[in-house]
Protein backbone atom coordinates (compact mmCIF):
# COMPACT_ATOMS: atom_id res chain seq x y z
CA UNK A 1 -17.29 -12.14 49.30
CA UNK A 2 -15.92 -8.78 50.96
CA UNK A 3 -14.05 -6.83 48.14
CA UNK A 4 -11.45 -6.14 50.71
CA UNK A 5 -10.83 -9.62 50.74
CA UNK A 6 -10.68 -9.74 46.56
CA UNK A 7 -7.09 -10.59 46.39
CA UNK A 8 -5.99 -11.42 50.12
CA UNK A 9 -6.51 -14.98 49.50
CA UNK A 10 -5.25 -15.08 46.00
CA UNK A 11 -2.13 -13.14 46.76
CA UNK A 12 1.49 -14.58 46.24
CA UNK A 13 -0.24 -17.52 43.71
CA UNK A 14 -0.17 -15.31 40.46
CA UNK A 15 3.34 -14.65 39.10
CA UNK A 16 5.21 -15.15 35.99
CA UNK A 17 5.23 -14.44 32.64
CA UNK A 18 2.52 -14.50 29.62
CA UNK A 19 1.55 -17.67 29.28
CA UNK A 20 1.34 -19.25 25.58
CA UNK A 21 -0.53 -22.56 24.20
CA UNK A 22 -0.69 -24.62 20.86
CA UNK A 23 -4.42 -23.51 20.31
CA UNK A 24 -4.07 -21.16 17.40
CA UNK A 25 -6.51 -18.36 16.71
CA UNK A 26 -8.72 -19.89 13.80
CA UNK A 27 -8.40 -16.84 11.58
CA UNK A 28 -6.54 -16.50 7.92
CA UNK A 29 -5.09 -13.29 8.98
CA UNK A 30 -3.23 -14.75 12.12
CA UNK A 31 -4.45 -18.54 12.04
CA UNK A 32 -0.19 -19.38 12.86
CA UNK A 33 -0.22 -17.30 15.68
CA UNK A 34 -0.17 -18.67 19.51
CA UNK A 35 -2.80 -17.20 21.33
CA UNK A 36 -1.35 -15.05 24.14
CA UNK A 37 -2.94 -14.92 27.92
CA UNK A 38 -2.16 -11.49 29.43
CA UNK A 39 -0.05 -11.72 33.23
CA UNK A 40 -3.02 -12.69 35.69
CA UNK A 41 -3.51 -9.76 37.83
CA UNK A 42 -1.85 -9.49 41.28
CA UNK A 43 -2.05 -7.22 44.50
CA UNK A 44 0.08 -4.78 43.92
CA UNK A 45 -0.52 -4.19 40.13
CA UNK A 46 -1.20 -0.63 38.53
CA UNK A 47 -4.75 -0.31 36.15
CA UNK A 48 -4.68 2.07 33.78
CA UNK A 49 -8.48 3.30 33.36
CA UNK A 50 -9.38 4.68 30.14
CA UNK A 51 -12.65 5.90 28.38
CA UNK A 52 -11.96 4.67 24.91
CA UNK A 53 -15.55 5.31 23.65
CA UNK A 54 -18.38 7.47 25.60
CA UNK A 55 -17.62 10.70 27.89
CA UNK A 56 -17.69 9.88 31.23
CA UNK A 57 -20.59 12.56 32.45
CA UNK A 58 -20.67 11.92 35.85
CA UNK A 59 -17.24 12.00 37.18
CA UNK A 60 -18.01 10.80 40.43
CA UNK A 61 -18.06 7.07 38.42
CA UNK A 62 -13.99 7.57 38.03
CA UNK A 63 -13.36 8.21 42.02
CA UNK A 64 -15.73 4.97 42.40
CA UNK A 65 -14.06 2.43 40.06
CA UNK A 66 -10.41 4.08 41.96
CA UNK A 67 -12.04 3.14 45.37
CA UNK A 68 -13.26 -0.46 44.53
CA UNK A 69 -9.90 -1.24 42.89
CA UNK A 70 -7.82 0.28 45.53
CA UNK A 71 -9.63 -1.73 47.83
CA UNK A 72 -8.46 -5.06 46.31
CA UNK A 73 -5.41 -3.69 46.60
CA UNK A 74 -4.23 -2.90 42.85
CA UNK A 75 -3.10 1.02 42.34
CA UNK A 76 -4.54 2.98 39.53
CA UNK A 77 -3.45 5.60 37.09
CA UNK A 78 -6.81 7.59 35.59
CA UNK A 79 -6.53 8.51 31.38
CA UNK A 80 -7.02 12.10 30.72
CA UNK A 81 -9.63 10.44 28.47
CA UNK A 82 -11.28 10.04 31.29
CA UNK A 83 -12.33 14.33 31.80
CA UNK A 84 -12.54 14.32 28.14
CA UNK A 85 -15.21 15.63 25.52
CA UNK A 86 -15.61 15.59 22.25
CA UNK A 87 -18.97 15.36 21.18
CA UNK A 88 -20.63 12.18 22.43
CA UNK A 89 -17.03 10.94 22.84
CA UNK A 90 -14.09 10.80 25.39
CA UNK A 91 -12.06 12.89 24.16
CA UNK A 92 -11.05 13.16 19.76
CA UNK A 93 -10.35 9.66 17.85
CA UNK A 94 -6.36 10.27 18.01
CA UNK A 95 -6.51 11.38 21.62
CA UNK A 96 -8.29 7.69 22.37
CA UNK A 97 -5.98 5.52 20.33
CA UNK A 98 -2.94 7.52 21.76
CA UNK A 99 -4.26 6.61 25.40
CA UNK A 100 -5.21 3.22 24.78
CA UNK A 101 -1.57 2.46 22.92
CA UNK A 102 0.07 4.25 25.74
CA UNK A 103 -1.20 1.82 28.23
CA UNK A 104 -0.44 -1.10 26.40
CA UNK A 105 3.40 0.61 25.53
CA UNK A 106 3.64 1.49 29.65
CA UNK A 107 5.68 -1.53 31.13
CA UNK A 108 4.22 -0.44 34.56
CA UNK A 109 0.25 -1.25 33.73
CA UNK A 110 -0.43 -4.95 34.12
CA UNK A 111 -4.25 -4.08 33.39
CA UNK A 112 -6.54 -1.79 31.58
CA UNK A 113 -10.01 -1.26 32.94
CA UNK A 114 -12.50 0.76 30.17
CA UNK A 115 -14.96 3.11 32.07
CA UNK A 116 -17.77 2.74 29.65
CA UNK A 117 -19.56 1.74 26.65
CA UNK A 118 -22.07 4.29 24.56
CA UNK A 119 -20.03 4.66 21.19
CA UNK A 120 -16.27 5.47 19.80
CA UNK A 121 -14.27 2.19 19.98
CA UNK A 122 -14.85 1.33 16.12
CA UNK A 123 -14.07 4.73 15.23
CA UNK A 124 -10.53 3.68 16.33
CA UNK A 125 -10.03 0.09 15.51
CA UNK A 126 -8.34 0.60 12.52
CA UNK A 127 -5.85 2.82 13.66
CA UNK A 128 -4.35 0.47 16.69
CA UNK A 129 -1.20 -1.26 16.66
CA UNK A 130 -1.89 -4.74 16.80
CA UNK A 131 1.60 -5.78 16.57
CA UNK A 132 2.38 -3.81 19.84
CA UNK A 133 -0.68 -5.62 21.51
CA UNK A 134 0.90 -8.48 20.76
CA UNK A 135 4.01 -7.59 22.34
CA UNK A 136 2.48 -5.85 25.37
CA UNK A 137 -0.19 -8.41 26.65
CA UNK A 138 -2.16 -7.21 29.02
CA UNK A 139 -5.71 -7.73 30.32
CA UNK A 140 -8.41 -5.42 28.81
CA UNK A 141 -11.93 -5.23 30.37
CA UNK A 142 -15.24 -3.83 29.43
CA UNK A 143 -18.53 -4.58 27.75
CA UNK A 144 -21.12 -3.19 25.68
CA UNK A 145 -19.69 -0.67 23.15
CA UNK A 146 -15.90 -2.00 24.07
CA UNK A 147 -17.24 -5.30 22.14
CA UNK A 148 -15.71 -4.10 19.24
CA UNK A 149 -12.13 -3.14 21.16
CA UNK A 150 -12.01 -6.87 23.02
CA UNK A 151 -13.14 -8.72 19.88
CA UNK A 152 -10.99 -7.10 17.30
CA UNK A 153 -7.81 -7.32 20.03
CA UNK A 154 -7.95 -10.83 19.90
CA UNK A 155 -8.83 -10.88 16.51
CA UNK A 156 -5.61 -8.91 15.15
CA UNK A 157 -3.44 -9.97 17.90
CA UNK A 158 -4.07 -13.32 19.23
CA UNK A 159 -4.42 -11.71 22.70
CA UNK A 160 -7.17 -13.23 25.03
CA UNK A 161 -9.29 -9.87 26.10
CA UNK A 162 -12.34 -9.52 28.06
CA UNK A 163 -15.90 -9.10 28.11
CA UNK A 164 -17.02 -8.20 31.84
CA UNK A 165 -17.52 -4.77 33.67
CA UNK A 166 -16.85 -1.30 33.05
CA UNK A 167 -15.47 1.42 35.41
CA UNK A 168 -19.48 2.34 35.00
CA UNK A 169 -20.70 -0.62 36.53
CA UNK A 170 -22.06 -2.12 40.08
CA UNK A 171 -19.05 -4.25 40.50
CA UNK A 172 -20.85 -6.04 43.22
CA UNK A 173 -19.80 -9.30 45.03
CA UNK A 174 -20.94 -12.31 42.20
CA UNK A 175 -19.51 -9.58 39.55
CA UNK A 176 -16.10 -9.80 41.49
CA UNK A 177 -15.91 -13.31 42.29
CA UNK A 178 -16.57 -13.58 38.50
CA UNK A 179 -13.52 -10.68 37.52
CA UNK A 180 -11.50 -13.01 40.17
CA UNK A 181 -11.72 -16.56 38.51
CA UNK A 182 -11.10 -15.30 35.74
CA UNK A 183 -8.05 -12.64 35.67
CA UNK A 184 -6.36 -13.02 38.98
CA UNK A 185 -7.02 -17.33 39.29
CA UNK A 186 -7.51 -18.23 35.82
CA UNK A 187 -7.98 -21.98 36.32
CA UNK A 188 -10.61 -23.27 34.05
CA UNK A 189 -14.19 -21.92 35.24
CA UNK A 190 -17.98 -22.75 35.99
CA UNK A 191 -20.21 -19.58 35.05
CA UNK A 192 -23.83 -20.06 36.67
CA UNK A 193 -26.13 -17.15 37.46
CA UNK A 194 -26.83 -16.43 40.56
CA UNK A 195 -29.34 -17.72 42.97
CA UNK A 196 -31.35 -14.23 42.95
CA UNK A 197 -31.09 -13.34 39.81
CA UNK A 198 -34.67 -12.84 38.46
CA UNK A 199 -34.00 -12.89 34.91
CA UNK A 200 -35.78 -15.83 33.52
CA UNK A 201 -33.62 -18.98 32.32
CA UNK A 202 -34.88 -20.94 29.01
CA UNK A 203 -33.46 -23.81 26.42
CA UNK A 204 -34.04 -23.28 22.88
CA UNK A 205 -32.25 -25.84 21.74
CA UNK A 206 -30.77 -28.86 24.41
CA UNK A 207 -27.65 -29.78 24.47
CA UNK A 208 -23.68 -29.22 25.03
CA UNK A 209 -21.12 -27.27 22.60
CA UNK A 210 -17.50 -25.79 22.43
CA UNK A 211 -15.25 -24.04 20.99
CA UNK A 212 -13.85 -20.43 21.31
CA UNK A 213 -15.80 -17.29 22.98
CA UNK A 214 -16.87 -14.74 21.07
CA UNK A 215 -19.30 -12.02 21.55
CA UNK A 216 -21.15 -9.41 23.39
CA UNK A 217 -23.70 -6.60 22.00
CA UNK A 218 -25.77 -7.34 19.59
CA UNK A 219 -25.42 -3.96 17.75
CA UNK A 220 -21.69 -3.55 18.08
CA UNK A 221 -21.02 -7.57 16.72
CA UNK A 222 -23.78 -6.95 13.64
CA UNK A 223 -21.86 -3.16 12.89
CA UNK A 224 -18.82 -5.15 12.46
CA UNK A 225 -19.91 -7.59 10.27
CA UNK A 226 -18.40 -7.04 6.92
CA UNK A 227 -15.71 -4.77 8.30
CA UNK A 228 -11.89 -6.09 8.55
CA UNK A 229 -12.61 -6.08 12.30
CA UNK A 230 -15.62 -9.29 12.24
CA UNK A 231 -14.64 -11.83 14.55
CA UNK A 232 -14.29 -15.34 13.04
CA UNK A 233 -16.82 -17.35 13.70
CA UNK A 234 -16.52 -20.34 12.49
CA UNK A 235 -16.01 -22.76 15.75
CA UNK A 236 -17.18 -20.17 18.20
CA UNK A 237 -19.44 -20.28 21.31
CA UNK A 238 -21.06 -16.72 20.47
CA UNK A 239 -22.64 -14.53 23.30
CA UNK A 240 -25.72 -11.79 22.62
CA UNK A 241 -26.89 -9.23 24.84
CA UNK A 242 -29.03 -6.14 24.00
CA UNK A 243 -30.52 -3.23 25.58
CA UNK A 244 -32.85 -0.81 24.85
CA UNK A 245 -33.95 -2.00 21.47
CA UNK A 246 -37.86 -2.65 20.28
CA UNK A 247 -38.38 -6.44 18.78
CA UNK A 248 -38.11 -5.62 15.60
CA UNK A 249 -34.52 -4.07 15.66
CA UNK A 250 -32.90 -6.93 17.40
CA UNK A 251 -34.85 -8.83 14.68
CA UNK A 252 -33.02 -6.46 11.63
CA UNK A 253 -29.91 -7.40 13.47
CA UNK A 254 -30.58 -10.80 13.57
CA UNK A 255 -31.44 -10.70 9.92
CA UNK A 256 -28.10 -9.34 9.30
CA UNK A 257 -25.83 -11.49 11.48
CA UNK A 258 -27.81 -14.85 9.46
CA UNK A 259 -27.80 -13.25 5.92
CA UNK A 260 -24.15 -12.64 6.56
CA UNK A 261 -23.77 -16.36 7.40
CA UNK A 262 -22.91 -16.45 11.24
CA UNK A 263 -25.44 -18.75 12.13
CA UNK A 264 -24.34 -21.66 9.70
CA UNK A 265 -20.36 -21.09 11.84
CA UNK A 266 -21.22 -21.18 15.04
CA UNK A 267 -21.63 -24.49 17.65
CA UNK A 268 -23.46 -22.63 20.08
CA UNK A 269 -25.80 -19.90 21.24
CA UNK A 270 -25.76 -17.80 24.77
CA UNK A 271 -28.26 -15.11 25.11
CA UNK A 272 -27.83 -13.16 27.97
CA UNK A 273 -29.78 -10.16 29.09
CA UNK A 274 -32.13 -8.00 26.56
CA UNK A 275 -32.91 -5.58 28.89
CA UNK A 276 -35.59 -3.29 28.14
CA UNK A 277 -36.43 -4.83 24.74
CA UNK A 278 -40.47 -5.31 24.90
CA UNK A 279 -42.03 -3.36 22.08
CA UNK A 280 -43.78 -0.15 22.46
CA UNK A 281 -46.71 -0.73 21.26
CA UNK A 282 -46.80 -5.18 21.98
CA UNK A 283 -50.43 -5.34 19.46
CA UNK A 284 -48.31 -4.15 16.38
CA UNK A 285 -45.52 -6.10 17.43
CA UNK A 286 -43.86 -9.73 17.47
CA UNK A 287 -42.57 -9.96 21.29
CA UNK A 288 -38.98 -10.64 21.91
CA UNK A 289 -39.75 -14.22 22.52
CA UNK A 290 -41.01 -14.70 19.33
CA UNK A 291 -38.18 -13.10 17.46
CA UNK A 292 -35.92 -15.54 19.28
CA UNK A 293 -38.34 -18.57 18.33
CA UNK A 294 -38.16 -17.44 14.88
CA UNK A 295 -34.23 -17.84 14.60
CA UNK A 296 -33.58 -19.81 17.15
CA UNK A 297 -36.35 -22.57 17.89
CA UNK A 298 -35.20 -24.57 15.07
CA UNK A 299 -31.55 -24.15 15.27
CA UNK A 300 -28.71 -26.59 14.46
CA UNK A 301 -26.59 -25.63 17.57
CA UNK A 302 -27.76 -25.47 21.54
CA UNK A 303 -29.01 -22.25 22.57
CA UNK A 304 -29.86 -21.03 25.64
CA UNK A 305 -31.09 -18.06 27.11
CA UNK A 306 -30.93 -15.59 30.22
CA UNK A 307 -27.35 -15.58 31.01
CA UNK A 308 -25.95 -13.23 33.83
CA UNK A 309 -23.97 -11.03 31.41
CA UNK A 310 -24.88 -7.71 29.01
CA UNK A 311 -26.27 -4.25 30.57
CA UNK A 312 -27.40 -5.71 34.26
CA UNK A 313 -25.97 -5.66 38.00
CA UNK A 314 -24.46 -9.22 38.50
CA UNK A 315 -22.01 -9.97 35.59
CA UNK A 316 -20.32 -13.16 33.83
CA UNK A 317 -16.83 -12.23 33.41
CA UNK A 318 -15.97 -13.90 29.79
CA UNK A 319 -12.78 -14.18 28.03
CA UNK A 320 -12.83 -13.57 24.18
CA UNK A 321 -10.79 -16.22 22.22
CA UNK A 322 -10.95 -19.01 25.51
CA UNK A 323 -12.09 -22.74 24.65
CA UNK A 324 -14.94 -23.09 26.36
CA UNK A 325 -18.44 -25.11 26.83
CA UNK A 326 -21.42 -24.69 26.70
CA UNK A 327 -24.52 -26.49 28.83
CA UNK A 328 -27.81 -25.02 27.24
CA UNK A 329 -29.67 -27.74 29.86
CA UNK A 330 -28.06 -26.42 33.26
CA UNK A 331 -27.69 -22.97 32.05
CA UNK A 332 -24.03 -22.96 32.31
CA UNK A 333 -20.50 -21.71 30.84
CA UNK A 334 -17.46 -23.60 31.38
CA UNK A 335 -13.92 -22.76 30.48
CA UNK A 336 -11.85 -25.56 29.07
CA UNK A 337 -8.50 -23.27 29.58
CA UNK A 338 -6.91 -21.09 31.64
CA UNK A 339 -8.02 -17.23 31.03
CA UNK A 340 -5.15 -15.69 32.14
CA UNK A 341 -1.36 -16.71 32.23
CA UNK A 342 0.64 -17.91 34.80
């Protein structure tokens, strides 16, 4: 699909108001609150892009996430965040949270799009107004370090977020189609890698599971266990990806997620791309596959692995806090909801 052509066909069908339905987020802190769907996105809409974690080093990344949204027809309005740094970091902690609030408090912005991951959204989780997220839905999108942001939004607010692509990413046509279904269409979803995508496809454990979406990076989710910030569980469909880390560190993290009880919640297992995760040195070394046996091959819940989501070029679009179901036989996500209001 052209992305020129991103919204032509979908234009005039999205309008309205935030949607809200009976299912409550399954959490003590808000388990009597509706959970909100954020507008669905519509030609004509302005993105705010932001950088609430990582400085953006090559700046050429912001005129190219501009370009591809202009092209679908939204407008944009770039974050100073975005020219920011502090350290590793876009910009100081307040200057973030200020940013990010701003959007969400700017009646103008139907959407935020995060530029990218590396580290600095869990430095400012505790200081957002969840109350004001509440009030102000609007779709949120990003992956890898903005796990934490998406997770704890819906967490603290009820508000459905979303794990798909950065600013930083390829944003190529099976990663738009996916963005498309599920913030401009919304209509209950099929997510299915795509034909050419090499990464190899395997069943742990057979079978069919739902419940709500939560997930994302391995080392962001297993940071915030313990924190005020840990997703709930219990009930979930729960999403992995890694990259970068030897065996025995996605193993430690593993360790931590199971001693912490997350395992014994869940109803079912996606692992989707652990890119560059083959040990150093593989004769002193359990390989990746047989960390994932060790957890995994005798689980109590389907799992499945080599989903088209985490740190790759085509890219699952998934909403956190969204029924959905799993299919760890045909390799397959399906949403049981809309992901976006009408």
């Amino acid at each position: 699909m052209k992305r020129s052509d991103f919204l032509k066909s979908s234009a005039g069908i999205i309008v309205g108001t935030t949607a809200l339905t009976s299912f409550t987020t399954p959490d003590a802190a808000t388990q009597n609150r509706t959970t909100i769907y954020p507008k669905a996105l519509r030609r004509g809409d302005l993105i705010g892009i932001t950088a609430p974690a990582g400085s953006i080093w090559n700046k050429s990344h912001i005129e190219k996430i501009e370009n591809i949204l202009q092209d679908q027809g939204f407008k944009t309005k770039v974050g100073k965040t975005c020219y920011e740094q502090e350290g590793y970091l876009a910009g100081t902690d307040e200057m973030r949270t200020s940013e990010l609030m701003g959007f969400f408090e700017d009646k103008t912005i139907k959407g935020i799009v995060t530029m990218r991951g590396g580290w600095g959204c869990q430095r400012i989780l505790d200081d957002l107004n969840y109350e004001t997220i509440r009030a102000n839905p609007k779709v949120v999108i990003g992956f890898s370090d903005i796990t934490s942001l998406v997770n704890a939004i819906f967490k603290h607010s009820g508000v459905v977020a979303y794990h798909g692509p950065c600013g930083y990413s390829s944003w190529g046509d099976f990663t738009m189609n996916c963005v498309k279904k599920a913030l401009v269409v919304g209509e209950p979803f099929t997510l299915k890698n795509p034909p050419e995508y090499k990464e190899e496809q395997k069943t742990w454990i057979t079978g069919k599971a739902q419940g709500h979406l939560v997930g994302g990076n391995l080392t962001v989710l297993s940071a915030m266990v313990g924190t005020p910030h840990e997703p709930f569980w219990t009930g979930s469909i729960l999403f992995l990806e890694e990259i970068g880390e030897e065996p025995y560190r996605v193993d430690r993290m593993l360790w931590q997620m199971k001693q912490a009880g997350v395992f014994k919640k869940i109803n079912g297992l996606v692992l989707g791309s652990f890119k560059n995760c083959q040990p150093e040195e593989p004769h002193k070394s359990f390989s990746l596959e047989e960390v994932f046996d060790q957890h995994f091959g005798q689980a109590n819940f389907p799992v499945y692995q080599g989903a088209a989501f985490g740190h790759i070029g085509p890219k699952f679009t998934l909403p956190i806090g969204v029924n959905a179901e799993m299919d760890a036989d045909q390799f397959t996500i399906r949403t049981l909801e809309r992901s976006v209001g009408l």
